[in-house]
PDB file of N, CA and C in Angstrom:
ATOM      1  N   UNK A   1       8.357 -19.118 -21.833  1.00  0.00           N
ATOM      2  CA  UNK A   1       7.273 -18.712 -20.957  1.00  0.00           C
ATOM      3  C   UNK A   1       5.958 -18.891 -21.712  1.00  0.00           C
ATOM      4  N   UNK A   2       5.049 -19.501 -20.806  1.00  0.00           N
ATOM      5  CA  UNK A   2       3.926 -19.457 -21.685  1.00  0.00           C
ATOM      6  C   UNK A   2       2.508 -18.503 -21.042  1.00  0.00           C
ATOM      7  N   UNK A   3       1.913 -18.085 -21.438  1.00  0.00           N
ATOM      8  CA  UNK A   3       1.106 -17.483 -21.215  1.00  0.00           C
ATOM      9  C   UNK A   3      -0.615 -17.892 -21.457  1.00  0.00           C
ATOM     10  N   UNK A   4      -1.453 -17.548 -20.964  1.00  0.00           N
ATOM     11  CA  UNK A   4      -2.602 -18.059 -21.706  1.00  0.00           C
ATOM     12  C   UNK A   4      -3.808 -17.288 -22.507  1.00  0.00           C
ATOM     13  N   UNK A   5      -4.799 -17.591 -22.853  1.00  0.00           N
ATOM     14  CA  UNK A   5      -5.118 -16.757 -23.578  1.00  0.00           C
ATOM     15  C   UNK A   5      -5.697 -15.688 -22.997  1.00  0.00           C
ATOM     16  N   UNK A   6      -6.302 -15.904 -21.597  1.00  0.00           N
ATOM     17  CA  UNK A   6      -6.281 -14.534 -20.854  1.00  0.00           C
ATOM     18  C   UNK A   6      -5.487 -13.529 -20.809  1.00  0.00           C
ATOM     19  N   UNK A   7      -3.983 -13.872 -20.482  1.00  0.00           N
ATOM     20  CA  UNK A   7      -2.879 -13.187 -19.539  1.00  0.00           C
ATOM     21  C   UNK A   7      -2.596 -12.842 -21.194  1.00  0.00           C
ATOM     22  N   UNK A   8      -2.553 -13.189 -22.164  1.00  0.00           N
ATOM     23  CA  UNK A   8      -2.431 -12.651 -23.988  1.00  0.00           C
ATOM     24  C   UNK A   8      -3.105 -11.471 -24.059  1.00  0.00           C
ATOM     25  N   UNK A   9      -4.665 -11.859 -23.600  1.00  0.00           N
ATOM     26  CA  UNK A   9      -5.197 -10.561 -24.072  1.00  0.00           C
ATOM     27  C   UNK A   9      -5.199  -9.494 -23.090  1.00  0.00           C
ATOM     28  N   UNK A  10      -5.004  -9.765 -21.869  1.00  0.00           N
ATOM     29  CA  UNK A  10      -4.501  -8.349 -21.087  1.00  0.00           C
ATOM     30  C   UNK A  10      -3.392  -7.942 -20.734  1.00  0.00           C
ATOM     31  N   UNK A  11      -2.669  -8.609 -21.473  1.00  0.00           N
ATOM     32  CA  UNK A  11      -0.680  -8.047 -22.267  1.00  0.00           C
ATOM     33  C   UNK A  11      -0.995  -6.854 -23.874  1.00  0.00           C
ATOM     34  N   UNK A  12      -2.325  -7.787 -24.381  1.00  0.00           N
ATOM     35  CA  UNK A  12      -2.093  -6.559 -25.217  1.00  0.00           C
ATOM     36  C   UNK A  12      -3.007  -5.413 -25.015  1.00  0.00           C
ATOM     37  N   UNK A  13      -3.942  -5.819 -24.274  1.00  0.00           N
ATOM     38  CA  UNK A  13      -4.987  -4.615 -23.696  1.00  0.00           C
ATOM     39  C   UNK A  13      -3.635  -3.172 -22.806  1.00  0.00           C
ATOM     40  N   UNK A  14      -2.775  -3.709 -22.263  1.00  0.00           N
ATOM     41  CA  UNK A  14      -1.637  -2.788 -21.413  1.00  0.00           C
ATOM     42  C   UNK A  14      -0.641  -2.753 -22.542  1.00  0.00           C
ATOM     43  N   UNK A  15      -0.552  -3.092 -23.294  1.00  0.00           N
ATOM     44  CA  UNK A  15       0.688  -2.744 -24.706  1.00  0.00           C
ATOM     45  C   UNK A  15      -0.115  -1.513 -25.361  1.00  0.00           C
ATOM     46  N   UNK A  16      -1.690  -1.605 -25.677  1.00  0.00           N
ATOM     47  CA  UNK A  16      -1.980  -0.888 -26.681  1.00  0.00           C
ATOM     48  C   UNK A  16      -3.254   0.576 -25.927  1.00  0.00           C
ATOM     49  N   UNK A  17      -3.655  -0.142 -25.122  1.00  0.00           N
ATOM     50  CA  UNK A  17      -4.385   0.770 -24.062  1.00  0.00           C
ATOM     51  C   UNK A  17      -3.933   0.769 -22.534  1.00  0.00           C
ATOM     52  N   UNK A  18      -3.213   1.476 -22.180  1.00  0.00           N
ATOM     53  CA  UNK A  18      -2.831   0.980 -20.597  1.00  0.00           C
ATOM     54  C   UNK A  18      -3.771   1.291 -19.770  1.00  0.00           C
ATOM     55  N   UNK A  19      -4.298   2.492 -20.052  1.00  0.00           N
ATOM     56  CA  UNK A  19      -5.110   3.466 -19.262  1.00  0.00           C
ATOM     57  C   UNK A  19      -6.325   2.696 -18.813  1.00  0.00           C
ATOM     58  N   UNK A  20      -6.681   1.260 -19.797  1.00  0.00           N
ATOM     59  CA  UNK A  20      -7.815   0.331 -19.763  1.00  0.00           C
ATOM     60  C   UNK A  20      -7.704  -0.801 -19.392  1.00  0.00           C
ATOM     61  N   UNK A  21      -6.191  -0.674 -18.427  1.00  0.00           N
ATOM     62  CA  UNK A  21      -5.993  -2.195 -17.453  1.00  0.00           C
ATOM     63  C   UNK A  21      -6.438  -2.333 -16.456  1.00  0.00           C
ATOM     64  N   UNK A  22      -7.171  -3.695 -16.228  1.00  0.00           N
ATOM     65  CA  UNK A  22      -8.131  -3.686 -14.747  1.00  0.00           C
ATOM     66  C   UNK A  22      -6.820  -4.289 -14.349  1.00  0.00           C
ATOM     67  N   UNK A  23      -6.065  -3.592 -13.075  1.00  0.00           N
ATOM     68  CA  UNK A  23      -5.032  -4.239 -12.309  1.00  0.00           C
ATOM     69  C   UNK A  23      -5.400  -5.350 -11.344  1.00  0.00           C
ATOM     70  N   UNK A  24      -6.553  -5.357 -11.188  1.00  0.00           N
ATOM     71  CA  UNK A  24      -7.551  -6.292  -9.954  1.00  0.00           C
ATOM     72  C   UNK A  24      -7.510  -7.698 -10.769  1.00  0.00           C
ATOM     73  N   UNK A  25      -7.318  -7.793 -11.895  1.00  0.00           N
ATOM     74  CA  UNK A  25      -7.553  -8.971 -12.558  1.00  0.00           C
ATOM     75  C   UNK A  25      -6.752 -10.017 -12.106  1.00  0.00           C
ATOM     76  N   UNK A  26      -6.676 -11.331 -11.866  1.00  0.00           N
ATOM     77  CA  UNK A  26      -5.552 -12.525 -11.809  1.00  0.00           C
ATOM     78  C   UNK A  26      -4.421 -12.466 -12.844  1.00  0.00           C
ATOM     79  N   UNK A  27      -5.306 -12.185 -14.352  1.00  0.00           N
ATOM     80  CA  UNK A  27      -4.416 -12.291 -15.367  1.00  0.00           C
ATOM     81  C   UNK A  27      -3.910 -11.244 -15.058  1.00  0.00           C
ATOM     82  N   UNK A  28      -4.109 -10.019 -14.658  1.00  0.00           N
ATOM     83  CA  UNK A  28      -3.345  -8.439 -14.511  1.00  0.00           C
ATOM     84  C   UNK A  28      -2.033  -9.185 -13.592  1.00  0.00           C
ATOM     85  N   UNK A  29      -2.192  -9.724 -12.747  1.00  0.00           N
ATOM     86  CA  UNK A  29      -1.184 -10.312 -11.880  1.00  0.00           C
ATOM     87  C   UNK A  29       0.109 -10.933 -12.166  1.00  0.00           C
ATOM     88  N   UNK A  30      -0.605 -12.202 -12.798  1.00  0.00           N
ATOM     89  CA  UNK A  30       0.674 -12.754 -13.122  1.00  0.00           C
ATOM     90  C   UNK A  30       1.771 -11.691 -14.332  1.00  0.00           C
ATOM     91  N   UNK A  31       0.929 -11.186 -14.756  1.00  0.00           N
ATOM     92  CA  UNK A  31       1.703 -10.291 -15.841  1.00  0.00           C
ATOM     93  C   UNK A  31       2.769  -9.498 -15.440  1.00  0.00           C
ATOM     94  N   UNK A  32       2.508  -9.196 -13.650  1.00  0.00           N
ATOM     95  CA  UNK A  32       3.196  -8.227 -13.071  1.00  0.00           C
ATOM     96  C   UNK A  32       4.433  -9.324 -12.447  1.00  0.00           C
ATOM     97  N   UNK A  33       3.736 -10.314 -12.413  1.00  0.00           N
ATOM     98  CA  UNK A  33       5.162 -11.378 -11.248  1.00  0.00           C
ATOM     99  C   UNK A  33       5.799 -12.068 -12.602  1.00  0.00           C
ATOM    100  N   UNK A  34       5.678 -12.046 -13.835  1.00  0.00           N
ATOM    101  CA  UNK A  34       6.363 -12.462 -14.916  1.00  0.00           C
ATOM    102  C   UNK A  34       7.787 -11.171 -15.398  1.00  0.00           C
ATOM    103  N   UNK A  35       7.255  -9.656 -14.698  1.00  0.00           N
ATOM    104  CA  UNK A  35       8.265  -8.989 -15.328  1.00  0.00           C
ATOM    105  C   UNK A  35       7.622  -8.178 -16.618  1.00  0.00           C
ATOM    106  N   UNK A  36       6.268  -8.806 -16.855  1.00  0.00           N
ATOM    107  CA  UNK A  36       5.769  -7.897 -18.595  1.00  0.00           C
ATOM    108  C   UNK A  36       5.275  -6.831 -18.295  1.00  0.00           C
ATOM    109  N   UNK A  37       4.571  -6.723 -16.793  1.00  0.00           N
ATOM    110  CA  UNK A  37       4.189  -5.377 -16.685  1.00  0.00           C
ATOM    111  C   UNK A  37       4.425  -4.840 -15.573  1.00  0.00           C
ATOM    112  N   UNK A  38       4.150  -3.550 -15.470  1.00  0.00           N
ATOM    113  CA  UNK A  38       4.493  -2.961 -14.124  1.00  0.00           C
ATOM    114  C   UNK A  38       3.445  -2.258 -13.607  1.00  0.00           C
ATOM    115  N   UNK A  39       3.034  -1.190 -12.162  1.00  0.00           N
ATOM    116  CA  UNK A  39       2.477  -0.097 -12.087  1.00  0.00           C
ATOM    117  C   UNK A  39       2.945   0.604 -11.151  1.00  0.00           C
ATOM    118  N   UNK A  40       3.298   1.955 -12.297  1.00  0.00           N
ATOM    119  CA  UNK A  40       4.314   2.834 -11.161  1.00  0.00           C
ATOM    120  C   UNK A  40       3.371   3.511 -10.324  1.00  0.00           C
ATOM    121  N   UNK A  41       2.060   3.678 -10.268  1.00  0.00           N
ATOM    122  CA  UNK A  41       1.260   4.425  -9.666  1.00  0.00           C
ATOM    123  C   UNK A  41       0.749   3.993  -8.234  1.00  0.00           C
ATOM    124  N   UNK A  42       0.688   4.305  -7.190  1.00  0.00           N
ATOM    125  CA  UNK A  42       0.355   3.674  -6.313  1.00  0.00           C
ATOM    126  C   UNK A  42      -1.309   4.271  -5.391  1.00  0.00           C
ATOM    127  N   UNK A  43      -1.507   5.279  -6.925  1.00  0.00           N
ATOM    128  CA  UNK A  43      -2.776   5.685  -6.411  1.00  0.00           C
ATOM    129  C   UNK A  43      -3.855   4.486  -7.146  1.00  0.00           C
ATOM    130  N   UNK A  44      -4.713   3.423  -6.571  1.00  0.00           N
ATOM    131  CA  UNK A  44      -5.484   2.423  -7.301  1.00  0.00           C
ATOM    132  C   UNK A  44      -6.476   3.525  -7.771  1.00  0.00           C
ATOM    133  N   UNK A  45      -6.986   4.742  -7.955  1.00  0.00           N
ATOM    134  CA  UNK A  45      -8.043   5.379  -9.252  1.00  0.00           C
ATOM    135  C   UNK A  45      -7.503   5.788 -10.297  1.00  0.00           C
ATOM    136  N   UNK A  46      -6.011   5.655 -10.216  1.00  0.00           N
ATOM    137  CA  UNK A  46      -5.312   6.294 -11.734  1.00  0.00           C
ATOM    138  C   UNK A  46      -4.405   5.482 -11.500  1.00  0.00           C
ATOM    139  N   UNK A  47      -4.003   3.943 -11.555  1.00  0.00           N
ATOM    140  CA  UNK A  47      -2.825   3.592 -11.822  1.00  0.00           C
ATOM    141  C   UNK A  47      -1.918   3.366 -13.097  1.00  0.00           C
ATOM    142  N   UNK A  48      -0.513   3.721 -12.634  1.00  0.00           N
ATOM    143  CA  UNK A  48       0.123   4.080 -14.595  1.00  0.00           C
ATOM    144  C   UNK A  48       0.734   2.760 -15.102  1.00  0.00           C
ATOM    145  N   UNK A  49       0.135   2.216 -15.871  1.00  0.00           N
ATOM    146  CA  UNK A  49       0.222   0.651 -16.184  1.00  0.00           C
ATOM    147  C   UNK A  49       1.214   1.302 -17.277  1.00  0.00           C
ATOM    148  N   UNK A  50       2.704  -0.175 -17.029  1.00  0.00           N
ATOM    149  CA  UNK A  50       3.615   0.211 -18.049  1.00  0.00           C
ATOM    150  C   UNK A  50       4.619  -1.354 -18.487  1.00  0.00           C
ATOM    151  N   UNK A  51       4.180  -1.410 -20.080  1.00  0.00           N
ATOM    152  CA  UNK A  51       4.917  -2.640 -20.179  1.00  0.00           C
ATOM    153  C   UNK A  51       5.911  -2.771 -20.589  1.00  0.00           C
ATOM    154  N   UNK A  52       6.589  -3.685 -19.878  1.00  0.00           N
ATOM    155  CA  UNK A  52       8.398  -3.591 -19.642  1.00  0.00           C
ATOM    156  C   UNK A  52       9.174  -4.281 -21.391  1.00  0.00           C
ATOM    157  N   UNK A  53      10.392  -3.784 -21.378  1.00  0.00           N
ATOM    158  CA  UNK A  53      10.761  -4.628 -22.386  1.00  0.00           C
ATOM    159  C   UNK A  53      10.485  -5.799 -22.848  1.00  0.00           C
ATOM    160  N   UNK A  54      10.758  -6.722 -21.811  1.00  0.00           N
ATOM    161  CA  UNK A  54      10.191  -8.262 -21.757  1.00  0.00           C
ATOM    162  C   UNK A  54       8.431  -8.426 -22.579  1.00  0.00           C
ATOM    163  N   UNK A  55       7.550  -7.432 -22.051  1.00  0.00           N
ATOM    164  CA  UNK A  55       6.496  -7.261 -22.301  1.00  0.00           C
ATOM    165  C   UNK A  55       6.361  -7.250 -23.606  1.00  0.00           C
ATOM    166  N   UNK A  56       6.758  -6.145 -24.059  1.00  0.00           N
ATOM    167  CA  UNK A  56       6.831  -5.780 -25.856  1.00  0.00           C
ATOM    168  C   UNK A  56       7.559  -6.668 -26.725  1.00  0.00           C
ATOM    169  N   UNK A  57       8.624  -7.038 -26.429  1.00  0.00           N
ATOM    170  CA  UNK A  57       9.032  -8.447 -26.680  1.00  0.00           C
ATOM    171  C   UNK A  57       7.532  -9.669 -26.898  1.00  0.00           C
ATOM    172  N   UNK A  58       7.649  -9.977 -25.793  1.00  0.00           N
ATOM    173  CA  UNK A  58       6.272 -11.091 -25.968  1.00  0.00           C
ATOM    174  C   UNK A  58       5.196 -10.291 -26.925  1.00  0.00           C
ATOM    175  N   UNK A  59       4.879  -9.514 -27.261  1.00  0.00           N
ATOM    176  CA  UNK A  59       3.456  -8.765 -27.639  1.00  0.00           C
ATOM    177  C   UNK A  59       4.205  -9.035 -29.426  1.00  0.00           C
ATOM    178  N   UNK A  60       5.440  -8.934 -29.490  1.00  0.00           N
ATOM    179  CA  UNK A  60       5.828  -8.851 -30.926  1.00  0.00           C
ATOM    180  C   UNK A  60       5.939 -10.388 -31.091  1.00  0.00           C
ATOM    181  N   UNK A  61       6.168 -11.109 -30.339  1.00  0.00           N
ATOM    182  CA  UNK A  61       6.429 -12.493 -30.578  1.00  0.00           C
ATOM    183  C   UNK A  61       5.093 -13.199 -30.946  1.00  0.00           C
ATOM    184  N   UNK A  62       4.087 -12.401 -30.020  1.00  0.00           N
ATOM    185  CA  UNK A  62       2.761 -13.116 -30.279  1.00  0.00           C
ATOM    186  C   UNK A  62       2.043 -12.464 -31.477  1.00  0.00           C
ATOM    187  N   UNK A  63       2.414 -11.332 -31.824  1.00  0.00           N
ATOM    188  CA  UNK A  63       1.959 -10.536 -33.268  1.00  0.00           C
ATOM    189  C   UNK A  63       2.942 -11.278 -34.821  1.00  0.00           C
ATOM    190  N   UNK A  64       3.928 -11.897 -34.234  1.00  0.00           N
ATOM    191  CA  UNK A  64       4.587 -12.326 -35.612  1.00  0.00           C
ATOM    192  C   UNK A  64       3.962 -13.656 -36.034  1.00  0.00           C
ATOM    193  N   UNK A  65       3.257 -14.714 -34.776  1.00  0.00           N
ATOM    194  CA  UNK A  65       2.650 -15.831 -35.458  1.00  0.00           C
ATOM    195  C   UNK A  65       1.206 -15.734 -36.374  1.00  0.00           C
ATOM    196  N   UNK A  66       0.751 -14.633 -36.195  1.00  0.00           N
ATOM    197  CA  UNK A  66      -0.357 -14.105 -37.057  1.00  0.00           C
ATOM    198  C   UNK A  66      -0.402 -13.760 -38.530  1.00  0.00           C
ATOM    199  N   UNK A  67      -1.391 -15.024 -38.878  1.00  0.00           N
ATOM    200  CA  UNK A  67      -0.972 -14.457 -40.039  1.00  0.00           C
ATOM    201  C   UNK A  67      -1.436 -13.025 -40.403  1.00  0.00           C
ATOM    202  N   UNK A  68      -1.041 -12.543 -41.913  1.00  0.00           N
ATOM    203  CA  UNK A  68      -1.824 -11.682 -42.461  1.00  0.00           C
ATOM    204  C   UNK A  68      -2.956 -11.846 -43.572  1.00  0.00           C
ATOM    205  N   UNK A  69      -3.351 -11.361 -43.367  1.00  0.00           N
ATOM    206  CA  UNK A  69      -4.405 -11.392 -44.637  1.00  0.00           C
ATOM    207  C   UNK A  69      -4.741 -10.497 -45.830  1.00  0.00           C
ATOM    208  N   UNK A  70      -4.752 -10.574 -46.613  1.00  0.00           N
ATOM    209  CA  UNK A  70      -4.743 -10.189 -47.832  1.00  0.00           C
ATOM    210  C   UNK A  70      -5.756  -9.120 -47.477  1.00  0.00           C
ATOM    211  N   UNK A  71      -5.779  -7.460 -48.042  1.00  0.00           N
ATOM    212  CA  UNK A  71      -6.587  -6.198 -48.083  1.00  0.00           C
ATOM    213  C   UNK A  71      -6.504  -6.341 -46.552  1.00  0.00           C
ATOM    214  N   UNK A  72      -6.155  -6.806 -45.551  1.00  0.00           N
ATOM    215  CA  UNK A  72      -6.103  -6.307 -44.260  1.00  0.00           C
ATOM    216  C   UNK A  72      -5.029  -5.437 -44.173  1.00  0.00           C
ATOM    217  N   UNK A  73      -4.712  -4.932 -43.157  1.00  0.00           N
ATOM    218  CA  UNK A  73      -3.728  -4.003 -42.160  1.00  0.00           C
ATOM    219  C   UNK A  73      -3.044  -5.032 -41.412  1.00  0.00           C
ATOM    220  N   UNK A  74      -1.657  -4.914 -41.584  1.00  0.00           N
ATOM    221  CA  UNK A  74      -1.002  -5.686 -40.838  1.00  0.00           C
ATOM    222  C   UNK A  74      -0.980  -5.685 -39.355  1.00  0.00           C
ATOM    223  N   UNK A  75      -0.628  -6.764 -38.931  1.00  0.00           N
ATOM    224  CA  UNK A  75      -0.837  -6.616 -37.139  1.00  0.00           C
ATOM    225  C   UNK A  75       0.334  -5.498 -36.895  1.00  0.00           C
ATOM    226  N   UNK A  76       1.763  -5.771 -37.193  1.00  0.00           N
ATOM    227  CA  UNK A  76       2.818  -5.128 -36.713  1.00  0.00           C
ATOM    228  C   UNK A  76       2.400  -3.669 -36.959  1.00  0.00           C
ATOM    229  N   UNK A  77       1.342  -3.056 -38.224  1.00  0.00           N
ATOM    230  CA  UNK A  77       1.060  -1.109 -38.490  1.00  0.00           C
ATOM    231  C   UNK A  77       0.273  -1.319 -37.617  1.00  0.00           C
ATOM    232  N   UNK A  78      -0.889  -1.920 -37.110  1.00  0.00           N
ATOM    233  CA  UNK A  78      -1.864  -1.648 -36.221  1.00  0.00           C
ATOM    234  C   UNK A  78      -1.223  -1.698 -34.665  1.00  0.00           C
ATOM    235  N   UNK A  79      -0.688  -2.430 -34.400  1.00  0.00           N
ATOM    236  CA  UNK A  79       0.251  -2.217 -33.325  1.00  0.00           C
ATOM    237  C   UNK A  79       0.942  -1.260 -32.971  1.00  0.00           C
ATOM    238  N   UNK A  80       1.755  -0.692 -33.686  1.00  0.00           N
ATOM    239  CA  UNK A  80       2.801   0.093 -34.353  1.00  0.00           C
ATOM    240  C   UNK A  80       3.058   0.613 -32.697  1.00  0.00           C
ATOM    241  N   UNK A  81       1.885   1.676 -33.191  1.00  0.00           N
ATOM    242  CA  UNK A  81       2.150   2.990 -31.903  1.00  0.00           C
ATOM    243  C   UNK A  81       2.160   1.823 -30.706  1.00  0.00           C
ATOM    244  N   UNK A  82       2.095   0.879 -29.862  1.00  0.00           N
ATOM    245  CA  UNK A  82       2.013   0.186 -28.915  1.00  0.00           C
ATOM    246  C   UNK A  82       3.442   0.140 -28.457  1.00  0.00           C
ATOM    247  N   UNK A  83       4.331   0.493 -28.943  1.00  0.00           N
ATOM    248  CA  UNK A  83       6.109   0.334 -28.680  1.00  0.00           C
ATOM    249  C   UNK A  83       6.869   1.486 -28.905  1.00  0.00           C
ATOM    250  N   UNK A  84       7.721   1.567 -27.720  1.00  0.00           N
ATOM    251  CA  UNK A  84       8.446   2.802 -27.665  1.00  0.00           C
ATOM    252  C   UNK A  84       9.604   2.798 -28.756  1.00  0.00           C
ATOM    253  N   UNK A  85      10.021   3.333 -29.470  1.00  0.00           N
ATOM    254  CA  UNK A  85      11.163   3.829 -30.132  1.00  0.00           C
ATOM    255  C   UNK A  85      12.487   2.720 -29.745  1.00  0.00           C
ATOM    256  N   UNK A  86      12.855   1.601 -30.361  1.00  0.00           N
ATOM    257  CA  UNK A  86      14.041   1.297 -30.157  1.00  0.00           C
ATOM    258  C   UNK A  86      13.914  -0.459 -29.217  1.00  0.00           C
ATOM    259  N   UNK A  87      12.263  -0.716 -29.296  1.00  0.00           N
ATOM    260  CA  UNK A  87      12.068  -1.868 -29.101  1.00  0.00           C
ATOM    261  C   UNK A  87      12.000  -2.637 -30.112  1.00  0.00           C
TER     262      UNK A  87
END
């Protein structure tokens, strides 16, 4: 599956902030007809943006081609909290 660099950065905008997903977006869209994300909320002023296995999957796939850099913070600790227990 490929993704682009839009539908990238609002996979990880809903991996790491959900609460700060514009669902109105195109890229918000396809994300939802791919399976990476969901919204269980069906109120549009608080909807509960939630990314599916598949999702966190891709978000680690796209965090492992990065490199690291030397005195930085790795992507995978800065991420960290973005994944539930057992992904």
């Amino acid at each position: 599956m490929q993704l682009s660099a839009h539908e990238i950065a609002t996979l990880m905008v809903a991996a790491s902030m959900p609460s700060e997903s514009d669902i109105s977006r195109p890229d918000f869209r396809v994300l939802v007809d791919r399976g990476l994300v969901r919204v269980d909320s069906q109120d549009r002023n608080r909807p509960l943006v939630r990314v599916s296995a598949a999702g966190h999957q891709a978000v680690r796939r796209i965090l492992a081609t990065c490199p690291e850099r030397e005195g930085e913070p790795t992507y995978q600790f800065f991420w960290a909290g973005a994944f539930p227990r057992g992904l």
